[in-house]
N, C-alpha and C. Protein backbone atom coordinates (compact mmCIF):
# COMPACT_ATOMS: atom_id res chain seq x y z
N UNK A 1 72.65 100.85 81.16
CA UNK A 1 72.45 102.15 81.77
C UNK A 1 73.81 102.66 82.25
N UNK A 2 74.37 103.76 82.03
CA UNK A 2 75.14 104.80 82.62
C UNK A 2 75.42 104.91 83.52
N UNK A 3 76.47 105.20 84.26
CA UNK A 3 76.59 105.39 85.61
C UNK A 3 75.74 106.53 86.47
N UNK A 4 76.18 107.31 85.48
CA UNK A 4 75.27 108.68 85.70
C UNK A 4 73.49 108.72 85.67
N UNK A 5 73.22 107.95 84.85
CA UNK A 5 71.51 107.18 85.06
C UNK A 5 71.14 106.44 86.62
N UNK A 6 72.69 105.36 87.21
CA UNK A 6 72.13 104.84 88.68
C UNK A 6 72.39 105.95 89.25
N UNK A 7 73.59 106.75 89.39
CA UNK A 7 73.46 107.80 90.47
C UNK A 7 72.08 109.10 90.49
N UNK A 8 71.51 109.13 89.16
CA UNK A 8 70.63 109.75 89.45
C UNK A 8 69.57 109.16 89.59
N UNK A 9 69.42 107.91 89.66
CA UNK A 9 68.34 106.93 90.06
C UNK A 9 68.18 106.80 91.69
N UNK A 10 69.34 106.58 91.98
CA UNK A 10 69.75 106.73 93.54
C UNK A 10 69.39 108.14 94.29
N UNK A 11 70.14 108.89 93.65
CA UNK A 11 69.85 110.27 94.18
C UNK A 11 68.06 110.48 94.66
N UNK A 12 67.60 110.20 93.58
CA UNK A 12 66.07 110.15 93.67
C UNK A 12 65.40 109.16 94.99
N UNK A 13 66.11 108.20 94.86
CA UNK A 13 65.38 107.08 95.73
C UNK A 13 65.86 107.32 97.30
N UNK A 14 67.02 108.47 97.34
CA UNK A 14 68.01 108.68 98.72
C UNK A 14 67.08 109.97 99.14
N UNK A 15 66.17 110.48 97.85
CA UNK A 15 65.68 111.61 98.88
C UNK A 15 63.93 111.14 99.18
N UNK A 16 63.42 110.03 98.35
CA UNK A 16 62.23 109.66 98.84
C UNK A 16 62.32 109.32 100.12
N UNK A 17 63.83 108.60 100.85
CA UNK A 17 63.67 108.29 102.33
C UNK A 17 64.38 109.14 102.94
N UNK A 18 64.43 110.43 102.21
CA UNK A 18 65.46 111.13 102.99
C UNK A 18 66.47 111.19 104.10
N UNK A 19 67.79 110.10 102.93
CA UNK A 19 68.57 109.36 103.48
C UNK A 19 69.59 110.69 103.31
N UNK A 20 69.99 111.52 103.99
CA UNK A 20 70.62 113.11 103.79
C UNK A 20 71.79 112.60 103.91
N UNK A 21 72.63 111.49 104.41
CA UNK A 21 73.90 111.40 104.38
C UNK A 21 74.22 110.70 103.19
N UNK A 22 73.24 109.34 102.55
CA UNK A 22 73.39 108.61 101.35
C UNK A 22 73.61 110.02 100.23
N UNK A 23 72.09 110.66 100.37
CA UNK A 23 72.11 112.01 99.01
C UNK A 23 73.31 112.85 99.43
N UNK A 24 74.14 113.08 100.12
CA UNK A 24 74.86 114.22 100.02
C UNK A 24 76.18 113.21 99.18
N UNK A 25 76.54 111.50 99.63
CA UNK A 25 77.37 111.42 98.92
C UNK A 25 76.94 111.18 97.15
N UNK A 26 75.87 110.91 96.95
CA UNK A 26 75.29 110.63 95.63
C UNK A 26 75.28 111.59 95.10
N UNK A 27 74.94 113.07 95.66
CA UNK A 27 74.87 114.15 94.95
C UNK A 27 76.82 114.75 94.26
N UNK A 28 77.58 114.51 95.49
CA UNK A 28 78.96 113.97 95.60
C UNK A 28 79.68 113.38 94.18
N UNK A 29 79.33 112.70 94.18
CA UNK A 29 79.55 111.58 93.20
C UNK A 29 79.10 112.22 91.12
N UNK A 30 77.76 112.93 91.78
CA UNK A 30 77.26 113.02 89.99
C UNK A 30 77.84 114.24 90.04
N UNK A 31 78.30 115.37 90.60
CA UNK A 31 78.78 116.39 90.55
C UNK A 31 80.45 116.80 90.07
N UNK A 32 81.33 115.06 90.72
CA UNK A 32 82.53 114.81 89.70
C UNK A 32 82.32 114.08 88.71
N UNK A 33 81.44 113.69 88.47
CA UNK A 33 80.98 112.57 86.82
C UNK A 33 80.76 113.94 85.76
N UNK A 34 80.18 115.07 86.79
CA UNK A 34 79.33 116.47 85.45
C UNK A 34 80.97 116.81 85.20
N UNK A 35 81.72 116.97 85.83
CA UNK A 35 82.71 118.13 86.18
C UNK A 35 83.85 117.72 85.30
N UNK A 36 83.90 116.16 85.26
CA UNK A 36 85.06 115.18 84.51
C UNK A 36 84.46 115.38 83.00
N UNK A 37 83.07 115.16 82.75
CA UNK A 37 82.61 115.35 81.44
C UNK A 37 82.97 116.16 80.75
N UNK A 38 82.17 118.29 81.87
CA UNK A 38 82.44 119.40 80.99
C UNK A 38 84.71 119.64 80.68
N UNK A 39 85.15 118.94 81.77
CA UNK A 39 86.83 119.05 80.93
C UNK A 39 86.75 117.93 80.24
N UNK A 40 86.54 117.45 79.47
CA UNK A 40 86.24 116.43 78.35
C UNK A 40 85.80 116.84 77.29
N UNK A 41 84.41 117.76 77.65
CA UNK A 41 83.81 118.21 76.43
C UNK A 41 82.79 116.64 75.58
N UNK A 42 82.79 116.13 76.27
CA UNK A 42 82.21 115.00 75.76
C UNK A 42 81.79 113.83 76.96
N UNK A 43 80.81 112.87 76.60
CA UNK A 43 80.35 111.87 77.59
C UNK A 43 81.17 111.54 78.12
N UNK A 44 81.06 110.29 79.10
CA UNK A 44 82.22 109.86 79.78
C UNK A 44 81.96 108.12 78.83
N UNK A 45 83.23 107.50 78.99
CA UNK A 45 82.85 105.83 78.58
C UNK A 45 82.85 105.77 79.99
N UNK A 46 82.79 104.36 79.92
CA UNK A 46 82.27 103.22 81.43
C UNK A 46 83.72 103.54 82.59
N UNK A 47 85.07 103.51 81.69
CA UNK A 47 85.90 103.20 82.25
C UNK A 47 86.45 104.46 83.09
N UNK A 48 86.34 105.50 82.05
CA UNK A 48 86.17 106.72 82.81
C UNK A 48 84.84 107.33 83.82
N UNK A 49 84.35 106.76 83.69
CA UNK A 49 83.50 107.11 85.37
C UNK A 49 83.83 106.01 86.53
N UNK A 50 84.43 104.77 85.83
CA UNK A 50 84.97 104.33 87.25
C UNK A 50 86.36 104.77 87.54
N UNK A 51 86.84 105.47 86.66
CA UNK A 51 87.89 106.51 87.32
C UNK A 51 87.46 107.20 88.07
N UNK A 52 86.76 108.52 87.79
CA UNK A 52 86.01 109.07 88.76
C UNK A 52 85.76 108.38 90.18
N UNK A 53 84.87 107.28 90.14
CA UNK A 53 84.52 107.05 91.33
C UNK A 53 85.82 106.75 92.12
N UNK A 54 86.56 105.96 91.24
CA UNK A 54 87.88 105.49 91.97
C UNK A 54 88.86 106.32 92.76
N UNK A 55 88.81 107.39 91.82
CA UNK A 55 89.74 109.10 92.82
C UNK A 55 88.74 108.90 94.09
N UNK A 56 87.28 109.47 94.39
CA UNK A 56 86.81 109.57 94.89
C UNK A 56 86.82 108.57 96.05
N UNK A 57 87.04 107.58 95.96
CA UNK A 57 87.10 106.60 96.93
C UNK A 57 88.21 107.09 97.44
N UNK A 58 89.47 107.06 96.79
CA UNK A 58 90.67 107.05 97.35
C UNK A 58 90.74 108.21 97.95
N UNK A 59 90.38 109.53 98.05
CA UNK A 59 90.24 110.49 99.01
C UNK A 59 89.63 110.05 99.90
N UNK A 60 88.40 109.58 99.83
CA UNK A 60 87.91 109.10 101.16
C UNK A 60 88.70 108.56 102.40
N UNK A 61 89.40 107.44 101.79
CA UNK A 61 90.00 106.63 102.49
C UNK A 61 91.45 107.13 102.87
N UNK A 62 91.68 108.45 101.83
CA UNK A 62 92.81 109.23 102.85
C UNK A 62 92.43 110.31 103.73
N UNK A 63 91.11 110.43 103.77
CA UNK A 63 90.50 111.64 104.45
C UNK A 63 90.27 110.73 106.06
N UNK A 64 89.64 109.58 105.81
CA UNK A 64 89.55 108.82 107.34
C UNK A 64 90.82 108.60 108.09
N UNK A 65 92.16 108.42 107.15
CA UNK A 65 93.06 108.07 107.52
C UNK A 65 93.81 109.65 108.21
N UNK A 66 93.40 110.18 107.63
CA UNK A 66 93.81 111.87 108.33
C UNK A 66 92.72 112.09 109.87
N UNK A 67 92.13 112.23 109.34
CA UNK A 67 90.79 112.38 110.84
C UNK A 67 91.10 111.34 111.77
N UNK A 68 91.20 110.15 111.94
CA UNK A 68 91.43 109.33 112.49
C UNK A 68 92.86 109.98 113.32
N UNK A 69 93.77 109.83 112.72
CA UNK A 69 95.07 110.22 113.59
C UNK A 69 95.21 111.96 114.00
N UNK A 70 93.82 112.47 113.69
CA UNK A 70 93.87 113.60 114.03
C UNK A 70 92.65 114.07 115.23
N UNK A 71 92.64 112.68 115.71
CA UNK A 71 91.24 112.57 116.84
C UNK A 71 90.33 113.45 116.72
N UNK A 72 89.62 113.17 115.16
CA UNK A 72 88.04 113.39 114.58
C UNK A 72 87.28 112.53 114.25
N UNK A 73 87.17 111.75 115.32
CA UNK A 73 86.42 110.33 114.65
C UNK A 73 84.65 110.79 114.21
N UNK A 74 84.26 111.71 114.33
CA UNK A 74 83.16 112.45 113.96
C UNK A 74 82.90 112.95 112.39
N UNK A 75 84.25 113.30 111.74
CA UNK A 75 84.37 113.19 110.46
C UNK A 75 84.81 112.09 109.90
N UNK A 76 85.68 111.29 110.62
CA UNK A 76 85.91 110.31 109.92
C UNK A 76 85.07 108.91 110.00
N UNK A 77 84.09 109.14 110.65
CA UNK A 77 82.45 108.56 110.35
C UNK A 77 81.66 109.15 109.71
N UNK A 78 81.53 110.33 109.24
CA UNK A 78 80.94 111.06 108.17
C UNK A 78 81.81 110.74 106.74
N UNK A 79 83.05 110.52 106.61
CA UNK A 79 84.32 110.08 105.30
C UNK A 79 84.01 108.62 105.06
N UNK A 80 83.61 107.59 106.25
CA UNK A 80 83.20 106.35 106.00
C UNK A 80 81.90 105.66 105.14
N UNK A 81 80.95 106.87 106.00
CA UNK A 81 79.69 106.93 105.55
C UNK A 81 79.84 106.75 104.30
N UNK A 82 80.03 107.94 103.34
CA UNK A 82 80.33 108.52 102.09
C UNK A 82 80.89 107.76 101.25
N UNK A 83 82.01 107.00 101.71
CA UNK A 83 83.24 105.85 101.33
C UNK A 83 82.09 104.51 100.81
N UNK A 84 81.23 104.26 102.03
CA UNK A 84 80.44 103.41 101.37
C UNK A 84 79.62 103.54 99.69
N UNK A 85 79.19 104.17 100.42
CA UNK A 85 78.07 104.79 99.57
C UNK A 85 78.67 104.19 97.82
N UNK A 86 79.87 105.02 97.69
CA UNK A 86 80.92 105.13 96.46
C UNK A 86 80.89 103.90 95.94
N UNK A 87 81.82 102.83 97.24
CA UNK A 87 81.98 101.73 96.91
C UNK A 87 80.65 100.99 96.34
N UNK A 88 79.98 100.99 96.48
CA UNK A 88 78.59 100.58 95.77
C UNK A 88 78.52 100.75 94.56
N UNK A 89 79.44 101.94 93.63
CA UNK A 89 78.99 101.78 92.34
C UNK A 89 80.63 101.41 91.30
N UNK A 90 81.51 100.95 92.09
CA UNK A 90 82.97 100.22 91.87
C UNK A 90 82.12 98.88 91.92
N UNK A 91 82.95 98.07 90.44
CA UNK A 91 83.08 96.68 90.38
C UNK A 91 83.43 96.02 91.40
N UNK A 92 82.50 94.50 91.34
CA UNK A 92 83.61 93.63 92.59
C UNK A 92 85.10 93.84 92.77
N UNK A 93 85.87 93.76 93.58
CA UNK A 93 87.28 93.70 93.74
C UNK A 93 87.54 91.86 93.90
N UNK A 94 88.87 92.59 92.86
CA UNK A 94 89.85 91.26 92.83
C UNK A 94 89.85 90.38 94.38
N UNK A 95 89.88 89.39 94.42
CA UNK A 95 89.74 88.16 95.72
C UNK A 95 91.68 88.10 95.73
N UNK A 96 91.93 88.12 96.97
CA UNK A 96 93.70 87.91 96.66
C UNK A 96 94.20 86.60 95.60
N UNK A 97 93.52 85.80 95.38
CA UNK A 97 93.71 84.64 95.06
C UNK A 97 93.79 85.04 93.81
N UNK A 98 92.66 85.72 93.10
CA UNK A 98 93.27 86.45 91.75
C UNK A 98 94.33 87.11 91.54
N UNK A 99 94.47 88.22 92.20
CA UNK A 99 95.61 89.27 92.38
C UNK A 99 96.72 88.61 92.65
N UNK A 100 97.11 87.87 93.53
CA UNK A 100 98.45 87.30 93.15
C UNK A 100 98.49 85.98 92.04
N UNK A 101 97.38 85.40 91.45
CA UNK A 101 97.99 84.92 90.07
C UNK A 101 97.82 85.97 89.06
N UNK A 102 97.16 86.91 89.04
CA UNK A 102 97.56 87.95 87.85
C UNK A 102 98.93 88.41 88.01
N UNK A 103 99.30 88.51 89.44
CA UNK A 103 100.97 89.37 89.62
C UNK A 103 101.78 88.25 89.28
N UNK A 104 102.11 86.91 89.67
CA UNK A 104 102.63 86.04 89.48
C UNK A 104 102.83 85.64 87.72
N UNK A 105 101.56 85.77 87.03
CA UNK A 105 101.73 86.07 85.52
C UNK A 105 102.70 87.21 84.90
N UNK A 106 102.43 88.29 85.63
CA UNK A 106 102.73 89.04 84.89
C UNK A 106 104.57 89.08 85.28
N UNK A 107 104.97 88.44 86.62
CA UNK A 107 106.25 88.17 86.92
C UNK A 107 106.72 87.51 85.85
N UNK A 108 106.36 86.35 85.39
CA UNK A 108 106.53 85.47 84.17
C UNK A 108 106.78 86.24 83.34
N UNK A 109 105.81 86.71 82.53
CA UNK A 109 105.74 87.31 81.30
C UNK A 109 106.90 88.77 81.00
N UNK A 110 107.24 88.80 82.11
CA UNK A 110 108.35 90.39 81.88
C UNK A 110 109.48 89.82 82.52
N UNK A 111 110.07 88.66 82.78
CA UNK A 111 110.88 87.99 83.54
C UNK A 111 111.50 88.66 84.67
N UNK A 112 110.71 89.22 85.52
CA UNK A 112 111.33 89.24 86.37
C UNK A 112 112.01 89.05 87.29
N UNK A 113 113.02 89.23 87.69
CA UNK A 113 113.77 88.43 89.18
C UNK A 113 114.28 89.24 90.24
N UNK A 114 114.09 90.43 90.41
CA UNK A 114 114.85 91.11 91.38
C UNK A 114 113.33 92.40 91.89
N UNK A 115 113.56 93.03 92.93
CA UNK A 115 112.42 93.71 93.25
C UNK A 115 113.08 94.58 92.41
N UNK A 116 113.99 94.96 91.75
CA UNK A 116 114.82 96.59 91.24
C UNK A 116 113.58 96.29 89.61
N UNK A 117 112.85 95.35 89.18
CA UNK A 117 111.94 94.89 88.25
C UNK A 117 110.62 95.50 88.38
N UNK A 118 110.10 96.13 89.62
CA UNK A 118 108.93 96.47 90.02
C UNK A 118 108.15 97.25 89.24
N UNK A 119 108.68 98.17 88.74
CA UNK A 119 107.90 99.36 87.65
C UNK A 119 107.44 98.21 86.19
N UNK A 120 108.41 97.27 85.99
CA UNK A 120 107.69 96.37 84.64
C UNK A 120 106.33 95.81 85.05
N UNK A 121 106.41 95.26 86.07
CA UNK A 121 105.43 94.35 86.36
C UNK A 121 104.29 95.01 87.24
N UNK A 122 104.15 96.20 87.86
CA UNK A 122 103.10 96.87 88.27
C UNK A 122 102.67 97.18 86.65
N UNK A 123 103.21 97.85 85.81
CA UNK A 123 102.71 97.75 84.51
C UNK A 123 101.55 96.81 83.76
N UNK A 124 102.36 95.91 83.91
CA UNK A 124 101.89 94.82 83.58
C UNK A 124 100.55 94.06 84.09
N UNK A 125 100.64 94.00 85.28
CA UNK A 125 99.85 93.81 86.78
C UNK A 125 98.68 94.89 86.33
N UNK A 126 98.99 96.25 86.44
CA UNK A 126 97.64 96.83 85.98
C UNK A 126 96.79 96.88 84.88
N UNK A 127 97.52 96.53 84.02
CA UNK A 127 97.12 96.32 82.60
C UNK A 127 96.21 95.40 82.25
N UNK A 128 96.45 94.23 83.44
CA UNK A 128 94.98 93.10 83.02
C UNK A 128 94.17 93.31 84.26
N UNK A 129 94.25 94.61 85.09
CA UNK A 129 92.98 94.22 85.92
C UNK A 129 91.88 95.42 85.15
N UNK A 130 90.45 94.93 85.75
CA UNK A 130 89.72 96.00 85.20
C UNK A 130 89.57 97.24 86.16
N UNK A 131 88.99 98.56 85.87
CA UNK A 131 89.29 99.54 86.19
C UNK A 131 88.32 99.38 87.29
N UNK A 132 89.01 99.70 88.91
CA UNK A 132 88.55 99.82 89.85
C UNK A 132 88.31 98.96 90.65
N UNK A 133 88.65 97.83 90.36
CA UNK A 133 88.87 95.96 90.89
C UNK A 133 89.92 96.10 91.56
N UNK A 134 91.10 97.09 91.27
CA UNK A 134 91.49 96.64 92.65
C UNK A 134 92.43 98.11 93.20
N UNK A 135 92.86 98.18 94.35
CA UNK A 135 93.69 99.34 94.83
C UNK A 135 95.34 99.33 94.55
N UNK A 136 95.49 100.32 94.00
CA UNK A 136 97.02 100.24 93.44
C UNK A 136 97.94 100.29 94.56
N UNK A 137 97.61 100.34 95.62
CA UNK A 137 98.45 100.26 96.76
C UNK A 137 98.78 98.96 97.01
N UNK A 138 97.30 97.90 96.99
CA UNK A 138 97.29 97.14 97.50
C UNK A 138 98.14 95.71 96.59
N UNK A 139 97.63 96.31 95.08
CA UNK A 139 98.77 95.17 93.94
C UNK A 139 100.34 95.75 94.53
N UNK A 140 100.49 97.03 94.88
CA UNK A 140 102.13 97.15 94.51
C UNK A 140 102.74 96.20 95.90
N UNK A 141 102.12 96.19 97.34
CA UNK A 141 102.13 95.33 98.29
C UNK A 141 102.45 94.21 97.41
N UNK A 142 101.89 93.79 97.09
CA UNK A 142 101.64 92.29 96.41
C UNK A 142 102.71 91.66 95.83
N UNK A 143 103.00 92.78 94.92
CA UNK A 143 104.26 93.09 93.95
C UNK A 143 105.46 92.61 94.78
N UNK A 144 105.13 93.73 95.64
CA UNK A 144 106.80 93.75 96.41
C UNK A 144 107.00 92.44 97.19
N UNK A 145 105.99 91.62 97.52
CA UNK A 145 105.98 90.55 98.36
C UNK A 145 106.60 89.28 97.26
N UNK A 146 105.91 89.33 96.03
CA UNK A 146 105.79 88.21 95.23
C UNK A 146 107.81 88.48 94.67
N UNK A 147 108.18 89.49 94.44
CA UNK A 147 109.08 90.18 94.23
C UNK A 147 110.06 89.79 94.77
N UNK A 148 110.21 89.62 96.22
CA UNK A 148 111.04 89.70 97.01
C UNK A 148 111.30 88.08 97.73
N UNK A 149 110.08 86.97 97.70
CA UNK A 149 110.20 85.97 97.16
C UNK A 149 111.18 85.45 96.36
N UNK A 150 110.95 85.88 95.28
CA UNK A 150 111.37 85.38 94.20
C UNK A 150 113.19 85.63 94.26
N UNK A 151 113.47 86.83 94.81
CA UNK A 151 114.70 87.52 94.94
C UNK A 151 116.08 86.12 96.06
């Protein structure tokens, strides 16, 4: 099934309990899946709707991070809410224990030795994770740590 099949599966089941904060982000959600399609002109594959969701998260989590230091903790419990919701239809995320032996591989494999190496191996690094497993903020951290190690 489609992504677009659970969110409208959900959608349905968010208004039998009329869960109005779940449906507003579900409705949320299938409204950039329609929107990514019609500039496509065509379905979405798998990987491109966990793009989608993935933008979508990542606003979230810069929208709390704005409200928060902008003493709205009222929206940015309404941005959390929503944030969940999302995360529910993103793959498990990488465990660190993966993420730094995928980065540690991919150090290997592009020989790196100096952090001035970073753009090869975030390359690289993203290239074997799957889409939405993990936060690109959080590998380039990783990066720069394993990086600078090594240095």
């Amino acid at each position: 099934m489609s992504l677009m099949q659970d969110v409208s599966t959900a959608i349905v089941a968010a208004m039998k309990q009329r869960d109005e904060q779940r449906l507003g982000a579900l409705r949320l959600l299938k409204a950039a899946l329609m929107n990514r399609e019609v500039e496509r002109g065509r379905a979405l594959g798998p990987d491109e709707e966990v793009q989608v969701v993935t933008t979508l998260v990542k606003q979230r989590r810069e929208s709390i991070e704005q409200f928060t230091r902008g003493n709205r903790q009222d929206l940015a419990d309404k941005e959390q809410a929503e944030l969940e919701v999302l995360q529910s239809f993103l793959p498990p995320a990488l465990d660190d224990e993966a993420l730094g032996r995928l980065v540690r591989e991919a150090i290997a494999e592009t020989g790196a030795s100096s952090p001035k190496d970073m753009g090869r191996v975030m390359k690289a690094v993203m290239a074997r994770i799957p889409p939405g497993a993990a936060d690109g903020k959080a590998v380039s951290e990783r990066v720069k740590a394993e990086l600078a190690a090594k240095a």
